[in-house]
PDB file of N, CA and C in Angstrom:
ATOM      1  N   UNK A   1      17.649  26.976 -47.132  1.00  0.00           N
ATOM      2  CA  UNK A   1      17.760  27.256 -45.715  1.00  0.00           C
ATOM      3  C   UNK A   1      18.518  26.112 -45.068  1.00  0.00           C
ATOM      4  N   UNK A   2      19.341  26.548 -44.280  1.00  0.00           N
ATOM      5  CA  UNK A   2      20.255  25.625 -43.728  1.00  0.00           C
ATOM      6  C   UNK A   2      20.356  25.578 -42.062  1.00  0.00           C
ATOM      7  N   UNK A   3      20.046  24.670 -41.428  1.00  0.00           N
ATOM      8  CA  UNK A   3      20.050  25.238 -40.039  1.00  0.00           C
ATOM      9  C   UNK A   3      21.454  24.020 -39.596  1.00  0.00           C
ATOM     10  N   UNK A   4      22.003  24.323 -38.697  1.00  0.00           N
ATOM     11  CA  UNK A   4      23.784  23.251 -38.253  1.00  0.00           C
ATOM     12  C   UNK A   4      23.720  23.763 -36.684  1.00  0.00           C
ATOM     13  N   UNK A   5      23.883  22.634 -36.170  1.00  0.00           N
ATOM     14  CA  UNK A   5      24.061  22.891 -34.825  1.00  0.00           C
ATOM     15  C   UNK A   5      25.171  21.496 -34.251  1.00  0.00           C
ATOM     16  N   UNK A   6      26.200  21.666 -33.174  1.00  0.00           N
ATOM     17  CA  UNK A   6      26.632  21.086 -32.412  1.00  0.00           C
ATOM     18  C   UNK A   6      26.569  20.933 -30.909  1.00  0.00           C
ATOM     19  N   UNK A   7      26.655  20.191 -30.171  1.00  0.00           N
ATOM     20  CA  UNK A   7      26.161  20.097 -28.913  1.00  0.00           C
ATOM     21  C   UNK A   7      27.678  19.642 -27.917  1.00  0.00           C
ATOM     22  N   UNK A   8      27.744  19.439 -26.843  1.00  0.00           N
ATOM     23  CA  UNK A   8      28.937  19.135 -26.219  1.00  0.00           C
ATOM     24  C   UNK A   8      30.247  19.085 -26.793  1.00  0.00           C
ATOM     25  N   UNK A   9      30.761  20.276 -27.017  1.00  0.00           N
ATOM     26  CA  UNK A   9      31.846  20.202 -27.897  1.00  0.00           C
ATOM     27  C   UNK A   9      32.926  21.135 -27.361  1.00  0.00           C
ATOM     28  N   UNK A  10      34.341  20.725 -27.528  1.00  0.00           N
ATOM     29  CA  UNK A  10      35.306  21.480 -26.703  1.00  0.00           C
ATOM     30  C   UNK A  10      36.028  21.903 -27.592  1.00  0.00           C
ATOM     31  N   UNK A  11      36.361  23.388 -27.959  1.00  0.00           N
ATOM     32  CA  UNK A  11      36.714  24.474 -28.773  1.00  0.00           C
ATOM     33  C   UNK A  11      38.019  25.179 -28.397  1.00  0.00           C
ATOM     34  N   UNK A  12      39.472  24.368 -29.082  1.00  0.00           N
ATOM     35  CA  UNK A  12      40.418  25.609 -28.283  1.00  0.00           C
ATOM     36  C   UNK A  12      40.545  27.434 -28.637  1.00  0.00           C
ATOM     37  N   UNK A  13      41.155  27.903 -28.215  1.00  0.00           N
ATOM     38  CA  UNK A  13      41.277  29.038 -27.859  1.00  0.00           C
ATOM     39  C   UNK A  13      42.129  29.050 -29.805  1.00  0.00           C
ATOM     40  N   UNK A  14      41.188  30.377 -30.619  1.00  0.00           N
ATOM     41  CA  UNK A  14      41.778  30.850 -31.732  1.00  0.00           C
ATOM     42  C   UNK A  14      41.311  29.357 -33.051  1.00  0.00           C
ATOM     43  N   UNK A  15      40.176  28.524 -32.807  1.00  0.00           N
ATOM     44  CA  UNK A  15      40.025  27.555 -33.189  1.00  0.00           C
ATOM     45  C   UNK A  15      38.477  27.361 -33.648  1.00  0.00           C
ATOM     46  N   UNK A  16      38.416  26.773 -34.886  1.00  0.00           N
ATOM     47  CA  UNK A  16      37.001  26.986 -35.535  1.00  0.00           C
ATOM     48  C   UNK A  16      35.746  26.398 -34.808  1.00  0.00           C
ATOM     49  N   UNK A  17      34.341  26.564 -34.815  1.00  0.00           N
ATOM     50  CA  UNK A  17      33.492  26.079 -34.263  1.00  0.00           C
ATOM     51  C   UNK A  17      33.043  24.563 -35.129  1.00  0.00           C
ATOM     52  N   UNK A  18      33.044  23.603 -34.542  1.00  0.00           N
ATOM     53  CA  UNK A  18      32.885  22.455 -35.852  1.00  0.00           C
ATOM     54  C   UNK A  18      31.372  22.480 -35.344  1.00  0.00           C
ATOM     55  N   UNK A  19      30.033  22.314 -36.956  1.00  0.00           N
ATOM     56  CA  UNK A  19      29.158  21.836 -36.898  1.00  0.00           C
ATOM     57  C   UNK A  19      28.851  20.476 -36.984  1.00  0.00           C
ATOM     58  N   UNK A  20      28.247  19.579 -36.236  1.00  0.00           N
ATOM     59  CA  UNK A  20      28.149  18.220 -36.141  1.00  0.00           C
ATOM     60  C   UNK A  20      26.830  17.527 -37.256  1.00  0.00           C
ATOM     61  N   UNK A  21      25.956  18.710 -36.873  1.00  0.00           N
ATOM     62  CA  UNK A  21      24.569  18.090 -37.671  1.00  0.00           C
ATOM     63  C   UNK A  21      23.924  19.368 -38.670  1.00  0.00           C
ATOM     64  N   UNK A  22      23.127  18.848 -39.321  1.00  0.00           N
ATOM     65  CA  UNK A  22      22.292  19.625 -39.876  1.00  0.00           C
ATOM     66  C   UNK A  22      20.863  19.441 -39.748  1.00  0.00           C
ATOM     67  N   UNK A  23      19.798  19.878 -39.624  1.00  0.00           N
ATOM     68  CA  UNK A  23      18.620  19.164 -38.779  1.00  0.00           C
ATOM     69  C   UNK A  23      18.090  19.912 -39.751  1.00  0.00           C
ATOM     70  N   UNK A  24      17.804  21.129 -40.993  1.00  0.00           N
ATOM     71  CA  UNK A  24      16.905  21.784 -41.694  1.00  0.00           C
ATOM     72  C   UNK A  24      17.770  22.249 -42.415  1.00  0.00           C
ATOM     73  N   UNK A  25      17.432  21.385 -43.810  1.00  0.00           N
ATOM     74  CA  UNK A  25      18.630  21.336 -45.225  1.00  0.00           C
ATOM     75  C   UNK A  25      17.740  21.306 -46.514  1.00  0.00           C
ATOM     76  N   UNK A  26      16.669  23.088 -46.854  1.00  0.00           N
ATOM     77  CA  UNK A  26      16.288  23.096 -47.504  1.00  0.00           C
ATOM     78  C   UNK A  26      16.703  23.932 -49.081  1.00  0.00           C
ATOM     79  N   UNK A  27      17.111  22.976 -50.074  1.00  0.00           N
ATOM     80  CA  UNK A  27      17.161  23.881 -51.602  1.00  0.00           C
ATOM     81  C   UNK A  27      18.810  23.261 -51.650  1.00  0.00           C
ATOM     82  N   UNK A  28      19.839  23.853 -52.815  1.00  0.00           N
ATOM     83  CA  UNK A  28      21.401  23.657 -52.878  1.00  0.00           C
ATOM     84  C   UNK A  28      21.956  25.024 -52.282  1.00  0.00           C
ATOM     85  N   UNK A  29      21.203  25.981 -51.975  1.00  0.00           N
ATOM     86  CA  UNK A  29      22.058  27.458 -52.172  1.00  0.00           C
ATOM     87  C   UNK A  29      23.197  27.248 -50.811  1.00  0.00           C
ATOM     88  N   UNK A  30      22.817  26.634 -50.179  1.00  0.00           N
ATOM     89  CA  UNK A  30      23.757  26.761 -48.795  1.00  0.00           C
ATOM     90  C   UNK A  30      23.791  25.058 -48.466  1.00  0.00           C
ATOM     91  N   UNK A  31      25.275  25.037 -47.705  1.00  0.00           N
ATOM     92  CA  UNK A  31      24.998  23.409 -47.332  1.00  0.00           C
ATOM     93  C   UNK A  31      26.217  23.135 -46.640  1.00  0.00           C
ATOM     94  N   UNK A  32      26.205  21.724 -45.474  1.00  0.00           N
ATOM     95  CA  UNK A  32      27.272  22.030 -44.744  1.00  0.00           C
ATOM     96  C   UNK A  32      28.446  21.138 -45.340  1.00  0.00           C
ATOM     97  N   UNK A  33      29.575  21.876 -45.551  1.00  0.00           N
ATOM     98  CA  UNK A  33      30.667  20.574 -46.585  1.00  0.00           C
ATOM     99  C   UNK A  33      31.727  20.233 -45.207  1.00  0.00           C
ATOM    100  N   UNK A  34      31.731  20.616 -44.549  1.00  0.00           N
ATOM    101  CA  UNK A  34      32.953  19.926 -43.463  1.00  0.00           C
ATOM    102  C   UNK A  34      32.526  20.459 -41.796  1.00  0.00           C
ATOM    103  N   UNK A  35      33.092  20.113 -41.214  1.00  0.00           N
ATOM    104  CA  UNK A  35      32.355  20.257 -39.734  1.00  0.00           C
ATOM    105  C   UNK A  35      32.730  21.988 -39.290  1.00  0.00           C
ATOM    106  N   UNK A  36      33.435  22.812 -39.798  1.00  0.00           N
ATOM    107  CA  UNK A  36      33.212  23.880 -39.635  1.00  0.00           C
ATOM    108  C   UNK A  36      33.333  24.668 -40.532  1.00  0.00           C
ATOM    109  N   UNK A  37      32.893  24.318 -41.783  1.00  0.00           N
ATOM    110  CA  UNK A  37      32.708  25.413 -42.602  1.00  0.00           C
ATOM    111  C   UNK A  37      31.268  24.880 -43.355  1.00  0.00           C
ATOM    112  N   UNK A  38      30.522  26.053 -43.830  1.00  0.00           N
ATOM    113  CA  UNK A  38      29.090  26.016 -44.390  1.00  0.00           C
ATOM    114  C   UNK A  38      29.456  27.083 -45.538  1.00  0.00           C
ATOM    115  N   UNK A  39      28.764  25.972 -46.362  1.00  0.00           N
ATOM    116  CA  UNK A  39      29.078  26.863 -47.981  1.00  0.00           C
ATOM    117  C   UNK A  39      27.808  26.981 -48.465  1.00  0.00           C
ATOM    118  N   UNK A  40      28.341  28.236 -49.117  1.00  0.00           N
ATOM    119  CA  UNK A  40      27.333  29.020 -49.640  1.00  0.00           C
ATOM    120  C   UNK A  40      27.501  29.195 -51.121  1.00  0.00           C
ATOM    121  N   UNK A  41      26.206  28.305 -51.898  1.00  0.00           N
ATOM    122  CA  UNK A  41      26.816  27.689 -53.310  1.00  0.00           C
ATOM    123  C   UNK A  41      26.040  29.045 -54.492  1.00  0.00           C
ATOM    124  N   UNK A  42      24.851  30.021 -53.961  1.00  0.00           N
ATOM    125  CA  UNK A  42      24.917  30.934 -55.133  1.00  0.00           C
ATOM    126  C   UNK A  42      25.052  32.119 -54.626  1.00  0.00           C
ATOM    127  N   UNK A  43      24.731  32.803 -55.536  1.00  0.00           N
ATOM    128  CA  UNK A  43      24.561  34.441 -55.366  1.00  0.00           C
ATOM    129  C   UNK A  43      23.799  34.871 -54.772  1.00  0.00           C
ATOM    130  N   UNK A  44      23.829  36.162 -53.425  1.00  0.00           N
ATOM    131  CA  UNK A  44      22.257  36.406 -53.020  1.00  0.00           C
ATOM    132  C   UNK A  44      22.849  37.057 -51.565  1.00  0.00           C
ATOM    133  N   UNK A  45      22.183  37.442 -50.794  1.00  0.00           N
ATOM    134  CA  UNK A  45      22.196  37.535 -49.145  1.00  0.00           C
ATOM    135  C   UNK A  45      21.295  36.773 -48.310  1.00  0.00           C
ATOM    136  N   UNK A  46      22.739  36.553 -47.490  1.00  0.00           N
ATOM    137  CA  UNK A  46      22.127  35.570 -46.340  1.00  0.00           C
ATOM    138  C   UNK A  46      21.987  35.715 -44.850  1.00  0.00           C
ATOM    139  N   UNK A  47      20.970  35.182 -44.742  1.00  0.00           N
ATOM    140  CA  UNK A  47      21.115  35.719 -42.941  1.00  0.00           C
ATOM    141  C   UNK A  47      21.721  34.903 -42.043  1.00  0.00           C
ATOM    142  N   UNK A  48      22.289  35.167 -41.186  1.00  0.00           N
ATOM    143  CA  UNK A  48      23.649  34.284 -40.731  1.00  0.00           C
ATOM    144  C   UNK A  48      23.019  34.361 -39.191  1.00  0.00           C
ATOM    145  N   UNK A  49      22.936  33.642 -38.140  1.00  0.00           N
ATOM    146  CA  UNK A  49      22.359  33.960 -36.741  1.00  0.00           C
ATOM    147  C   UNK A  49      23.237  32.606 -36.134  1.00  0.00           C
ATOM    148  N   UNK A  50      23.813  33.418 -35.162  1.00  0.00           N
ATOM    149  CA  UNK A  50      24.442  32.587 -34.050  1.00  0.00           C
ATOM    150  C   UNK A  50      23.702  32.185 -32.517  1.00  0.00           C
ATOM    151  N   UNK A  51      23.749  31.623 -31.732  1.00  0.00           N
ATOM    152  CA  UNK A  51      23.113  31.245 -31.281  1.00  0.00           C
ATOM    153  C   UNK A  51      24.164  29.963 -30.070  1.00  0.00           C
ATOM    154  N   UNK A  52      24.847  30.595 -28.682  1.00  0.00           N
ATOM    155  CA  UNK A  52      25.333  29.912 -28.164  1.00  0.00           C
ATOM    156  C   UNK A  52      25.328  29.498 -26.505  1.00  0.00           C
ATOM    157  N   UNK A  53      26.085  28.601 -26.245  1.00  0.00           N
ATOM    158  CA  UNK A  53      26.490  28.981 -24.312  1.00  0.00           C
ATOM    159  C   UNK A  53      27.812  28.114 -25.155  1.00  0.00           C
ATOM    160  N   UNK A  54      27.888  28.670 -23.730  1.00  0.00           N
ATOM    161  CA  UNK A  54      29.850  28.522 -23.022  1.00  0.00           C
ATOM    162  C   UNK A  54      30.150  27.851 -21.802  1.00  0.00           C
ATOM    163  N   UNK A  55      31.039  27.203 -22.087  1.00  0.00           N
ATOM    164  CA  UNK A  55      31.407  27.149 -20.371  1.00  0.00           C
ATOM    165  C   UNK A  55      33.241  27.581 -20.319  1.00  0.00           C
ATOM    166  N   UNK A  56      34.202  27.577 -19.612  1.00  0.00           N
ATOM    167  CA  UNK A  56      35.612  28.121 -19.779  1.00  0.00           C
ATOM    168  C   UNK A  56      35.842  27.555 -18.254  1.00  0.00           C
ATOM    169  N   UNK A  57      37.617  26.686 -18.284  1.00  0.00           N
ATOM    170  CA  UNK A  57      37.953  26.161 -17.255  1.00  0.00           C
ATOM    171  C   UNK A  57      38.059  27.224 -16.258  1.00  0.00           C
ATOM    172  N   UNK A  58      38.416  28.682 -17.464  1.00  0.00           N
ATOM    173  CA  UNK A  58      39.022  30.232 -16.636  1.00  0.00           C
ATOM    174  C   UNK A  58      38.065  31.149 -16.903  1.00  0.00           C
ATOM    175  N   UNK A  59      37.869  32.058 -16.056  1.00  0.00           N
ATOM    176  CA  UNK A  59      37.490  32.882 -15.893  1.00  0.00           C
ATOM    177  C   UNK A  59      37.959  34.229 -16.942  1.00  0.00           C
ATOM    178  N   UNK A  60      37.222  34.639 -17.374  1.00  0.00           N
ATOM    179  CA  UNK A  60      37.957  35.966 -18.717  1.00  0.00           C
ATOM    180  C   UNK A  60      36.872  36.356 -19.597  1.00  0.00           C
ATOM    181  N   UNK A  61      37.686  37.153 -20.620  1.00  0.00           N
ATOM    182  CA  UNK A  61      36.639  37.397 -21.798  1.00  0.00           C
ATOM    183  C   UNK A  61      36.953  36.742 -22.609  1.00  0.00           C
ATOM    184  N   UNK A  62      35.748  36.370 -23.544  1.00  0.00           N
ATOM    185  CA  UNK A  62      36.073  34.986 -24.558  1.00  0.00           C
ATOM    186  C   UNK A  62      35.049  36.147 -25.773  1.00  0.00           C
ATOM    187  N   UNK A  63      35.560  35.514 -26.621  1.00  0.00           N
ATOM    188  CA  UNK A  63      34.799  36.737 -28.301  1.00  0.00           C
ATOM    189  C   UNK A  63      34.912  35.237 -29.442  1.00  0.00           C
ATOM    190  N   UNK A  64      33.335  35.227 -29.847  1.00  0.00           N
ATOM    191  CA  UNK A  64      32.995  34.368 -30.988  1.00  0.00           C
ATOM    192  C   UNK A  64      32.739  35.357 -32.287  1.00  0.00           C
ATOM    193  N   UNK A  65      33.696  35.094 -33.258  1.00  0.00           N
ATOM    194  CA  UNK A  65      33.435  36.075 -34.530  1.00  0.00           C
ATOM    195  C   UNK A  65      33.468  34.837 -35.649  1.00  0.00           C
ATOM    196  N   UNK A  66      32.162  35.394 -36.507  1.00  0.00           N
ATOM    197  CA  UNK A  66      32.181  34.696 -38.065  1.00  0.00           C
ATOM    198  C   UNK A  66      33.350  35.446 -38.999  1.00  0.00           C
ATOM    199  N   UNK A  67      33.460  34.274 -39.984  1.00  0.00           N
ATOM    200  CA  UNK A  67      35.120  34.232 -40.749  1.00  0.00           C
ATOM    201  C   UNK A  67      34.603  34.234 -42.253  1.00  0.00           C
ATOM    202  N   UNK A  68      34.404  35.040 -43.035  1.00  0.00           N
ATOM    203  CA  UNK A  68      34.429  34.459 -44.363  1.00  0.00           C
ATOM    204  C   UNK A  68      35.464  34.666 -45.272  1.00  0.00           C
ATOM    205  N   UNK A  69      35.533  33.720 -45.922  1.00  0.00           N
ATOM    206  CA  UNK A  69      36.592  33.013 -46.641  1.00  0.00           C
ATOM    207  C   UNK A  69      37.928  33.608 -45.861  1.00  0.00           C
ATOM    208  N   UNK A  70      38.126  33.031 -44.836  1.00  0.00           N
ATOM    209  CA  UNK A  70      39.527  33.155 -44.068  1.00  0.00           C
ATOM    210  C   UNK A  70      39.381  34.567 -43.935  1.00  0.00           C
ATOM    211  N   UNK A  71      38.194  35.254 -43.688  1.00  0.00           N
ATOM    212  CA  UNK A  71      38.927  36.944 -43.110  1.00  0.00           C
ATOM    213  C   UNK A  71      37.857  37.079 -42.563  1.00  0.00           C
ATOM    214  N   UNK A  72      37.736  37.446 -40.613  1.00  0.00           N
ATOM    215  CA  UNK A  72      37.206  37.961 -40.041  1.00  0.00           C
ATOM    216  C   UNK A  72      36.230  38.810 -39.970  1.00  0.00           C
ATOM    217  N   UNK A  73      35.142  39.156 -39.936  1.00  0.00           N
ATOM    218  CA  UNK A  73      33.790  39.382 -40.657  1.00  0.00           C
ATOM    219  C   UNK A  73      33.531  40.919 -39.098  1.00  0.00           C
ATOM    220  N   UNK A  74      33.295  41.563 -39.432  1.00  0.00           N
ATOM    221  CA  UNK A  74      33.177  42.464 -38.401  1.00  0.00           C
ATOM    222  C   UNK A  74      32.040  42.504 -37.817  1.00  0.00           C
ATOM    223  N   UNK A  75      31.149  42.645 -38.961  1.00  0.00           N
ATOM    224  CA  UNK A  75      29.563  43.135 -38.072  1.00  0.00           C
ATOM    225  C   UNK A  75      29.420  41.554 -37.469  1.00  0.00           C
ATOM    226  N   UNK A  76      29.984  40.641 -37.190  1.00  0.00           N
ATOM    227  CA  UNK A  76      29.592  39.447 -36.672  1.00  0.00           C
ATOM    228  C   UNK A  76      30.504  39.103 -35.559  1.00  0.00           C
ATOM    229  N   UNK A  77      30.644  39.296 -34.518  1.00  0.00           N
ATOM    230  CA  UNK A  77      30.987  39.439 -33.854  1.00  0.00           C
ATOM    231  C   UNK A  77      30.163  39.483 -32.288  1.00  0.00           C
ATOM    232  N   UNK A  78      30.615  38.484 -31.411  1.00  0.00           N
ATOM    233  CA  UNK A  78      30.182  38.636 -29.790  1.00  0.00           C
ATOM    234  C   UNK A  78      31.120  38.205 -28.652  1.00  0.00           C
ATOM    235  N   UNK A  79      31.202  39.383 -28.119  1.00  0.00           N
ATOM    236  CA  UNK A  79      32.053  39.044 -26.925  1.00  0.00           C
ATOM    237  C   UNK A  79      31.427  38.806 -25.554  1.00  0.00           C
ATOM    238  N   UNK A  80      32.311  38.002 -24.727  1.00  0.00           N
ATOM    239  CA  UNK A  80      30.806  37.908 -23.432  1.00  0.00           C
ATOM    240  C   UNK A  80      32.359  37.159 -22.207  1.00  0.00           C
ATOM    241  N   UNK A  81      31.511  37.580 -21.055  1.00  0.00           N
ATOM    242  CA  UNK A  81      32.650  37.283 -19.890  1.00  0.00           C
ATOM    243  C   UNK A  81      32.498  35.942 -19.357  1.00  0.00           C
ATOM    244  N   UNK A  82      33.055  35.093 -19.029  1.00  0.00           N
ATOM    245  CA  UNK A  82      32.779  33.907 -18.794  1.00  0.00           C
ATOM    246  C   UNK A  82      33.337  33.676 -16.988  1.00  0.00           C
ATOM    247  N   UNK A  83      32.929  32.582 -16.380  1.00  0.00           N
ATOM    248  CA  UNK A  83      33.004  32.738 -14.879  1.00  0.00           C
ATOM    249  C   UNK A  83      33.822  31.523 -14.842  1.00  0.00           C
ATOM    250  N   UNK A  84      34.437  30.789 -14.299  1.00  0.00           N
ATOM    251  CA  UNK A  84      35.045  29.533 -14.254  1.00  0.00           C
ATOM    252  C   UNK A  84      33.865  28.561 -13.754  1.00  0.00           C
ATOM    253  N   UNK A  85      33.797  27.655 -15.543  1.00  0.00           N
ATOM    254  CA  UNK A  85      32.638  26.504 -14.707  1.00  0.00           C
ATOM    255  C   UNK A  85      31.626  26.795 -15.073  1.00  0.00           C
ATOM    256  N   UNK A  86      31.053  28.633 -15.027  1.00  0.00           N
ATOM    257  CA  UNK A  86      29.376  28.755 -15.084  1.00  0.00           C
ATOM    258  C   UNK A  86      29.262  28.549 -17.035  1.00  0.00           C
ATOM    259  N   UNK A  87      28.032  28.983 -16.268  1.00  0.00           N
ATOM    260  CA  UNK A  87      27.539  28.547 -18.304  1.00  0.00           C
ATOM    261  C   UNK A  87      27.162  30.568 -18.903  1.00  0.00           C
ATOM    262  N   UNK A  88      27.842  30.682 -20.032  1.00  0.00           N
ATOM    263  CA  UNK A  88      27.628  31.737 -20.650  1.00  0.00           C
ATOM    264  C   UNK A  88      26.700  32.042 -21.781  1.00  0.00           C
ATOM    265  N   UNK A  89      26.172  33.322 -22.508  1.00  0.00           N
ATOM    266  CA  UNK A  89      25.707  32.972 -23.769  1.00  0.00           C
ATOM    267  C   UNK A  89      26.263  33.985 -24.331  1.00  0.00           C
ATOM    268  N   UNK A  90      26.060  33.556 -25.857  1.00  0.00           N
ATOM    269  CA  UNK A  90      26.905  34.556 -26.768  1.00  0.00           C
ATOM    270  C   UNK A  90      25.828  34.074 -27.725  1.00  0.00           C
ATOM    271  N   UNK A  91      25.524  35.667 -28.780  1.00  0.00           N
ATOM    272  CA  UNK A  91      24.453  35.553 -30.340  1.00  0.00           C
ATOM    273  C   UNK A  91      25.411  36.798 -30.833  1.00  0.00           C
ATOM    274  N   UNK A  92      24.764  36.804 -32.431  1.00  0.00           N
ATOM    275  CA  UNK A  92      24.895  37.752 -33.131  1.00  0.00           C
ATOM    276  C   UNK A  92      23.949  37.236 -34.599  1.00  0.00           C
ATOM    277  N   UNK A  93      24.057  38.393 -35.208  1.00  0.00           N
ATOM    278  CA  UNK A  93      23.109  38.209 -36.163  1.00  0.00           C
ATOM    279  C   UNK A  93      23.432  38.918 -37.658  1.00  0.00           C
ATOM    280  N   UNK A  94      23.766  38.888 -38.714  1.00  0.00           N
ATOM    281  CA  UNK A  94      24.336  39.178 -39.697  1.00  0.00           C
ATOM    282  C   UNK A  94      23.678  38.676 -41.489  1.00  0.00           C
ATOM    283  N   UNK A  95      24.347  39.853 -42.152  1.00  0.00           N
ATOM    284  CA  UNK A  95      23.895  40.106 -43.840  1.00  0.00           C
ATOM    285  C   UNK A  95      25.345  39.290 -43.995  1.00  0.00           C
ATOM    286  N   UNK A  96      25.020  38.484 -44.482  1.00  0.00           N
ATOM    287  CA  UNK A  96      26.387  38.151 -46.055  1.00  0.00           C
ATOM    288  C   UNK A  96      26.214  37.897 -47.049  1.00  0.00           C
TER     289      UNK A  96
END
């Protein structure tokens, strides 16, 4: 079980989410090897849960999607409208 979280962090537009920490790093099966990618070292299904806020200088729609191995993951996916300034949230929840 692997839990990764980052805190105050500024994300451009089309650009990966970097994880900073890992705070619950139990067994080898999963583990974090670089600030935005988390590897997944055996065989098996995993439960994947996102868990965010936002803020955006602009006002628009902003969409957070999980990537595996460089290809866009569908059922993982959240889109959410953002206000200029306010704070947003975005989850999703996923099998891989």
């Amino acid at each position: 079980m692997l839990q990764a979280y980052s805190t105050n962090i500024d994300v451009a537009a089309n650009a990966a989410f970097p994880f900073n920490n890992a705070t619950l790093d139990k067994g080898c099966a999963e583990k974090l090897s670089a600030p935005a990618t988390l590897q997944l070292n055996q065989r098996g299904v995993y439960l994947i849960e996102v868990d965010g806020f936002a803020t955006s200088a602009e006002a628009g729609e902003d969409t957070v999607q999980l990537y595996v191995n460089g290809v866009a993951y569908p059922q993982a996916i959240s889109s959410f409208t953002t206000e200029t300034a306010a704070i947003a949230t975005f989850a999703f929840k996923t099998f891989v």
